[in-house]
Every structure is written in C-alpha cells, then in structure tokens.
Protein backbone atom coordinates (compact mmCIF):
# COMPACT_ATOMS: atom_id res chain seq x y z
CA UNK A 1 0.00 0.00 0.00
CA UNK A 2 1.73 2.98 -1.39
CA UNK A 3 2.28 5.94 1.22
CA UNK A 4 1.42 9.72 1.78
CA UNK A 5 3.74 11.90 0.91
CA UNK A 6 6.04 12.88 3.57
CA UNK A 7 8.25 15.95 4.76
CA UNK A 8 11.94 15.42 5.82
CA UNK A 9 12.50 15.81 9.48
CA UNK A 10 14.47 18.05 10.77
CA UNK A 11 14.25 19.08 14.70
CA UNK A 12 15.82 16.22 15.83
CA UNK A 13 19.53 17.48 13.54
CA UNK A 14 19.26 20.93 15.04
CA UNK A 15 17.67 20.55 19.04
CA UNK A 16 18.98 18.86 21.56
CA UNK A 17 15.94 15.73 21.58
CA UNK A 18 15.40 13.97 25.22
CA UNK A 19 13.34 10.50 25.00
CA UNK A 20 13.75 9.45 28.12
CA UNK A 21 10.87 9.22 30.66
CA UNK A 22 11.88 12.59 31.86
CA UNK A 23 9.01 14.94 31.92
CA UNK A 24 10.57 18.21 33.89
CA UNK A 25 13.97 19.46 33.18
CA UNK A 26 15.43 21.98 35.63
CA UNK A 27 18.60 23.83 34.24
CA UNK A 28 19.59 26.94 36.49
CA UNK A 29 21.48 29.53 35.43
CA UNK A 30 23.76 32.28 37.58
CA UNK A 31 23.80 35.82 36.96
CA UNK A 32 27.29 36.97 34.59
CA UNK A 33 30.18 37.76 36.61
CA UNK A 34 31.71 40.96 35.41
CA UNK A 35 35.81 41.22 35.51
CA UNK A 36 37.64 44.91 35.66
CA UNK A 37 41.00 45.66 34.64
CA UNK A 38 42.46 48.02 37.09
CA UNK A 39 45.95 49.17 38.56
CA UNK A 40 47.88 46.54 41.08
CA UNK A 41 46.30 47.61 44.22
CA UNK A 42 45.38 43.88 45.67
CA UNK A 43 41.50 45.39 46.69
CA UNK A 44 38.43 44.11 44.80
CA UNK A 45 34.44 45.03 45.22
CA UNK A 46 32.66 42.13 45.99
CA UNK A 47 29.23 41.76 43.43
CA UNK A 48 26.11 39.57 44.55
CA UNK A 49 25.78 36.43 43.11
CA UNK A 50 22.28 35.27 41.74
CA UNK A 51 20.72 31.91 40.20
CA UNK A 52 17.48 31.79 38.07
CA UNK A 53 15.97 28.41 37.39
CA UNK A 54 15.26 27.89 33.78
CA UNK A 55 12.95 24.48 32.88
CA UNK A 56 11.62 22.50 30.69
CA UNK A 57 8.05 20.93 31.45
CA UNK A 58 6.05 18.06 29.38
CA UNK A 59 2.80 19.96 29.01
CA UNK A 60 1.57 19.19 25.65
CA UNK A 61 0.87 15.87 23.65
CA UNK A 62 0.45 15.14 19.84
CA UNK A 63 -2.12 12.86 19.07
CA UNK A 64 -3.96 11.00 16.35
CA UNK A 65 -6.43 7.83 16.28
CA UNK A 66 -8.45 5.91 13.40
CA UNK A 67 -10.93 2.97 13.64
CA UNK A 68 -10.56 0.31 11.10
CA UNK A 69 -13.24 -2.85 10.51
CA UNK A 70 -11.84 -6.43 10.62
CA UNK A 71 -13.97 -6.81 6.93
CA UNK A 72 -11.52 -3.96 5.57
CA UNK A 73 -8.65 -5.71 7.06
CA UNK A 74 -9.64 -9.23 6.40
CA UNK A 75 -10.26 -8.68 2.39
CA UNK A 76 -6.96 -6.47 1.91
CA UNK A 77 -4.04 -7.81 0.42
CA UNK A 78 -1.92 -6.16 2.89
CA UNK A 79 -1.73 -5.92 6.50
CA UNK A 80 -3.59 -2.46 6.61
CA UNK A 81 -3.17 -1.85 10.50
CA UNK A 82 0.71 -2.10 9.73
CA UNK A 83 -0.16 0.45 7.24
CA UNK A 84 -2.40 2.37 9.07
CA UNK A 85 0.34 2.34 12.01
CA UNK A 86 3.12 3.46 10.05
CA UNK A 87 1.25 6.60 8.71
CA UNK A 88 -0.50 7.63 11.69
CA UNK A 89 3.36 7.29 13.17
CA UNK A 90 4.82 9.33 10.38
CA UNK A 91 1.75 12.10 10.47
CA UNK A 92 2.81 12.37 14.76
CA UNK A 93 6.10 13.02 13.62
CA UNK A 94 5.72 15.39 11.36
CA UNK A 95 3.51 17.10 13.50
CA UNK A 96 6.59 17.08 15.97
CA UNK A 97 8.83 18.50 13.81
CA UNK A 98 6.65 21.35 12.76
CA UNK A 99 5.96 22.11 16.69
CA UNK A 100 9.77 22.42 17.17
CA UNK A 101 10.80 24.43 14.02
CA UNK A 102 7.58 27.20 15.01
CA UNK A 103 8.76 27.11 18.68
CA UNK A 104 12.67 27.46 17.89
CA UNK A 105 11.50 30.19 15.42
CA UNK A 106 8.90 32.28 17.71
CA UNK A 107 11.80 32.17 20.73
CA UNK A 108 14.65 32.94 19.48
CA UNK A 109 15.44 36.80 20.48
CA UNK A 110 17.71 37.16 17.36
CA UNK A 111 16.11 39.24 14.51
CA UNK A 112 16.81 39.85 10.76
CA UNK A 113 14.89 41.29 7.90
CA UNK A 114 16.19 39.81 4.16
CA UNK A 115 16.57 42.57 1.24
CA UNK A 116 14.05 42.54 -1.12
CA UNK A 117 12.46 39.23 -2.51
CA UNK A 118 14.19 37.16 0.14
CA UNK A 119 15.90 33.87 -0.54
CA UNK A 120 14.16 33.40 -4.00
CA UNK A 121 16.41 36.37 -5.21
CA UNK A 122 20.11 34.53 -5.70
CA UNK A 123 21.68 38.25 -5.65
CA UNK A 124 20.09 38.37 -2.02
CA UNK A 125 22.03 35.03 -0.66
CA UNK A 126 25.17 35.90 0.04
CA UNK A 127 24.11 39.36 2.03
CA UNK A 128 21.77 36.93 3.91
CA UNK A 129 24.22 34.43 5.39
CA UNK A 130 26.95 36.33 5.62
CA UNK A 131 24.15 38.89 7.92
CA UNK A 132 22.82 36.22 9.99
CA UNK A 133 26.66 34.43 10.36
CA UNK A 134 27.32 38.09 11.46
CA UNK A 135 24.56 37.45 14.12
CA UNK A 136 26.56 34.37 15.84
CA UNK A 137 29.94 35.41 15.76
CA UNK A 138 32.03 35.56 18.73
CA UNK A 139 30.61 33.05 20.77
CA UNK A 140 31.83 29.64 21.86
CA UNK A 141 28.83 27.92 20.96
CA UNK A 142 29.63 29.05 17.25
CA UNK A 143 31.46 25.78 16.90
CA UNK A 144 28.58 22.86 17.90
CA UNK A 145 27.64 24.42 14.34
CA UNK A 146 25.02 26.11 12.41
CA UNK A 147 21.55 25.67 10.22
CA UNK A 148 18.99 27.37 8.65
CA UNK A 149 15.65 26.01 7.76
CA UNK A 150 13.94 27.29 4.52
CA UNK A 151 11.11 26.52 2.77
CA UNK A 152 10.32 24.97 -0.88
CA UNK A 153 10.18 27.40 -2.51
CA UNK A 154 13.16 29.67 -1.34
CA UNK A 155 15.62 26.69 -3.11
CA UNK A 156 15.69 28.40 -6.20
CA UNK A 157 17.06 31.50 -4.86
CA UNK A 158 19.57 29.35 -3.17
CA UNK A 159 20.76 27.17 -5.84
CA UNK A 160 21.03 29.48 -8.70
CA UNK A 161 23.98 31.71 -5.73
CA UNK A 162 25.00 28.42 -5.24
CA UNK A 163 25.89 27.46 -8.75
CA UNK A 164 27.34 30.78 -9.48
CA UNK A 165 29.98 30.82 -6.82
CA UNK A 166 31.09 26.80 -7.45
CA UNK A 167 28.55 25.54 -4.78
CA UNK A 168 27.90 22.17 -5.09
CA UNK A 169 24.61 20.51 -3.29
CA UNK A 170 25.04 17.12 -4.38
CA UNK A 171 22.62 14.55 -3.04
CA UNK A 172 22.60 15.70 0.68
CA UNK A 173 18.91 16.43 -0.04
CA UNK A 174 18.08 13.16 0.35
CA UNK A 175 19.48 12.71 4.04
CA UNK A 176 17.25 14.06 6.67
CA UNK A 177 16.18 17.19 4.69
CA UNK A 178 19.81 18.98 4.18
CA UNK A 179 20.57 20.18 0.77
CA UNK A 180 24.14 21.28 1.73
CA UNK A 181 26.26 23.61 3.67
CA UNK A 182 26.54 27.20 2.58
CA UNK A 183 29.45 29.52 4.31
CA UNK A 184 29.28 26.95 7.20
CA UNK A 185 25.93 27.06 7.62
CA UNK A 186 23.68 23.33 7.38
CA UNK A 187 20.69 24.21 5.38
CA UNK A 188 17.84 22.31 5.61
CA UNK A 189 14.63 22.68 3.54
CA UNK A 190 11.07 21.87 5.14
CA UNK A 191 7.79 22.39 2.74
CA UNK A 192 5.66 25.94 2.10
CA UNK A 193 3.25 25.11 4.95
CA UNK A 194 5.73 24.79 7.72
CA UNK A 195 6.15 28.37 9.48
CA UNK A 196 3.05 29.46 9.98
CA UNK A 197 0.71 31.33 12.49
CA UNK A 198 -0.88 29.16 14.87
CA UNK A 199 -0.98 27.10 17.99
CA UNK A 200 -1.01 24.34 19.65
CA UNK A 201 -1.75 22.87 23.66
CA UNK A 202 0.02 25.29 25.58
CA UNK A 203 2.13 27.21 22.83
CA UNK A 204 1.08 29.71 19.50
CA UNK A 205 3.36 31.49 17.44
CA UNK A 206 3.46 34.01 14.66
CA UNK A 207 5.63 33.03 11.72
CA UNK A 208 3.74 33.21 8.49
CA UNK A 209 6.37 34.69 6.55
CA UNK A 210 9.91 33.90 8.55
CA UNK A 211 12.32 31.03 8.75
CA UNK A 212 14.71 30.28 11.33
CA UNK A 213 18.91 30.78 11.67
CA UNK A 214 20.91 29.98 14.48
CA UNK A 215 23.46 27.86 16.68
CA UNK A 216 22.46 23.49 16.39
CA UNK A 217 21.82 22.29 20.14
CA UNK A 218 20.92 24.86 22.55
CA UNK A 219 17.23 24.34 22.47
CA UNK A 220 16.14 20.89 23.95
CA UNK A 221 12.91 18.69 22.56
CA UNK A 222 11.04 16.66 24.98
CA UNK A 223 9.34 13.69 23.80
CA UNK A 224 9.07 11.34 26.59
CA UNK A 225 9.67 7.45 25.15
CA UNK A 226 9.32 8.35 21.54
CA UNK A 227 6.37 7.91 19.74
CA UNK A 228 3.66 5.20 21.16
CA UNK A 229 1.39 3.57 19.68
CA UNK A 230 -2.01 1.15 20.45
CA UNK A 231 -4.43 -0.72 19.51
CA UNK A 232 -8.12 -1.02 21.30
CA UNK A 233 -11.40 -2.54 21.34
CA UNK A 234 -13.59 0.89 21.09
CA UNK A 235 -16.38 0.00 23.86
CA UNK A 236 -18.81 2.39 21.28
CA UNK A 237 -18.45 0.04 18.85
CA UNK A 238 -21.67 -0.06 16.62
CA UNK A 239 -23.66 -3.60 17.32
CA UNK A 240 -22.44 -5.65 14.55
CA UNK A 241 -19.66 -4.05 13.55
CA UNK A 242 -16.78 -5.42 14.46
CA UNK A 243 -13.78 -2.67 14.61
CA UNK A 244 -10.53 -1.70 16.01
CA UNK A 245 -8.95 1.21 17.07
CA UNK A 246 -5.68 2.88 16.66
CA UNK A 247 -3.89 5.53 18.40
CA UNK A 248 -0.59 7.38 17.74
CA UNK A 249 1.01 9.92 20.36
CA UNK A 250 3.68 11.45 22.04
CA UNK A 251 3.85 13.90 25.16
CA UNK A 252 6.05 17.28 23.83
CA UNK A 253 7.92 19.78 25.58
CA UNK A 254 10.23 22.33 23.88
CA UNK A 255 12.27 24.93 25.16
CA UNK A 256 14.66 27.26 23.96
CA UNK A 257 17.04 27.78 26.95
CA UNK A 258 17.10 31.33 28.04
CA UNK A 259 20.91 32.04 28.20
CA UNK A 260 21.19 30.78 24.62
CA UNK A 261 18.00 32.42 22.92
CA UNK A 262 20.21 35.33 21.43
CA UNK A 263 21.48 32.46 19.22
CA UNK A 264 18.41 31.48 17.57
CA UNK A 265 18.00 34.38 14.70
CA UNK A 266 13.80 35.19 13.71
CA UNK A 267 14.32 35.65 9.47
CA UNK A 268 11.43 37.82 8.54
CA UNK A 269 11.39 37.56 4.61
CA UNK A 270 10.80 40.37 2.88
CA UNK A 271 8.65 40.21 -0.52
C-alpha cells in the first residue's frame, strides 16, 4: 500500500531531543560575573551572586487515532493496520517536527529582515548568510555548528547563488532534509506550509512569513519514550460491527534555553 507523501524531518539534527521518561527538566542559570581591569592595588568590590531556574516541562501531547473494521482488514491484500500504524506514526512526527521548528523560530530573540524578494532572489544570498553568520559570531557555541531552515520554494534562490559561486549541493537532499552547507551554515529545507501562524496545547506562534537561523543544540525537545502507539477494542463500537482502534502519540515539551536564545535568529522575509 503505497504511502502519503512525507516531509523530511528536521528538529531532531538541530535541538537537543530527550526521549527518556523525563518529563521536567530543571537547568539553572547564575547571573554573569563581570571582571575589571584596574591598577595593582590587591583590593576588589565584591558583586552579589544570583541563580534563576530555567525548565523544561512536558505539558503538551500530539495525538492521532483511526478505527478500522476487521472486513476492511480481512479482504486487503496487505496488513492495513501495519499500514495504518506506520502513517499515523509518520503524520505524529511530522507534526513534531513542525511544533519544534515554530517554537525554535517564535523564541529565538535574534532578529533579521532579508533585502528585497528574500531567498528566492540569488543576488540576495550571500548578504543573507553572511548577515545572519554576522549574528553568531564571537561566541563559543559558534562551533557545535550552524543551520537554517527554509522553505520549498526559497531553493531556487539558493541554488542558482550556489551554482554561481562553485557551490555544489550534491545529493545531501536526500538525508534528513539537508541540501548542503553554505558559508558553514547546514541548510535544511522543510515544505511551504511549515512556518506558519498558529498554535497548539500550551504554545502559538506568529511566523507566516519567517524562517529560522541559528546555533544546532541549545534548544532541547522533549518527547518522553518516543512515539507510542495502540491498539483497542472501542467500547462504542456499533452492534455488529466489528472494529478496532488505533492511536498514535507522544507527550512534547520544547524549550529554547534562556541564556542561549540570542542564538536562535527570527528571518522575517521580505517580498
């Protein structure tokens, strides 16, 4: 049974993903400490030292469930609740993945407008990066790497630079959504319906219109054992009709830690 069409994943190549059974992640942070330069006296002022606790809690789940008759199953010529499973699995997923790219995007604290007809204007591309690589520079964290995630329909832009100054994307498209590395930067390409404005549980964001730039790892994804999955005897079951039903999930958390979130960079593209 052939499959919907899917979306690379990519939240899981630029966050930080916990599946353990963890569902509340403390992670403190102290206030700066501030060093002077002054003349060999052997005297210092003494500053007050202060901690702020920063966490991560498990407050939203992604779900999806189907019912499927045993005649459906029985006259198919393929298992359909293995094929039922693996979609509904894929569809949680993808959800996932959207929920982390919109949340990296709306809390990152980092903000840059393109010139002109954005990434879809190859004269534009170089400004960009070199802009948001601008953005970065200077910290430690520089080095754990960095990414951008684009839509669709910003590759042309992107390709046409790239062939002009000897850029070569290869087949990297086909692993985990990355169609290459431009000026050090991992791009990865999700489809046209990715940022948008929305919400979801306990979160919303605003990004019709932007993509995301910044440092790979300092935002961590919660997902508590991966993605489960069941199958039940519905008790609502109509008399006669034998059925079963299948459920996909996966409790979510996401957060953007708050000492980092000046390395996640908000793209606004501008038309």
């Amino acid at each position: 049974m052939q499959s919907a069409l899917r979306r690379l994943l990519i939240a899981k190549s630029i966050c930080k993903v916990d599946e353990s059974d963890t569902k509340y992640i403390d992670n403190p942070y102290g206030s700066a400490p501030t060093a002077t330069i002054q003349s060999l006296a052997a005297t210092y002022a003494i500053s007050t030292y202060t901690t702020t606790n920063d966490t991560l809690t498990v407050q939203d789940e992604i779900v999806v469930s189907e019912r499927i008759g045993y005649h459906e199953d029985t006259l198919a010529q393929y298992d359909l609740f293995a094929s039922r499973i693996d979609e509904m699995t894929a569809a949680v997923k993808d959800k996932l993945d959207s929920y982390a790219i919109n949340n990296l995007c709306e809390d990152g604290t980092g903000t840059y407008s393109t010139p002109s007809g954005g990434f879809t204007t190859a004269a534009n591309i170089n400004k960009i990066f070199s802009s948001l690589i601008a953005k970065v520079s200077g910290y430690s964290e520089i080095y754990n790497g960095m990414f951008i995630v684009i839509e669709n329909s910003d590759v042309s832009g992107l390709i046409e630079a790239g062939a002009t100054n000897g850029f070569n994307f290869a087949d990297a498209v086909l692993n985990n959504g990355k169609v290459g590395n431009y000026m050090g930067v991992d791009v990865f390409v999700t489809r046209d319906d990715t940022f948008t404005n929305g919400s979801g549980g306990n979160t919303s964001w605003a990004n019709s219109g932007h993509r995301v730039f910044g440092i790979k790892g300092v935002a961590t994804l919660a997902m508590p054992r991966g993605v489960r999955y069941s199958e039940i005897d519905p008790s609502d079951a109509s008399v006669g009709y034998i059925q079963k039903e299948i459920r996909a999930w996966v409790p979510v958390g996401f957060k953007l830690w708050y000492t980092k979130t000046a390395l996640i960079v908000d793209i606004t593209v501008t038309s």
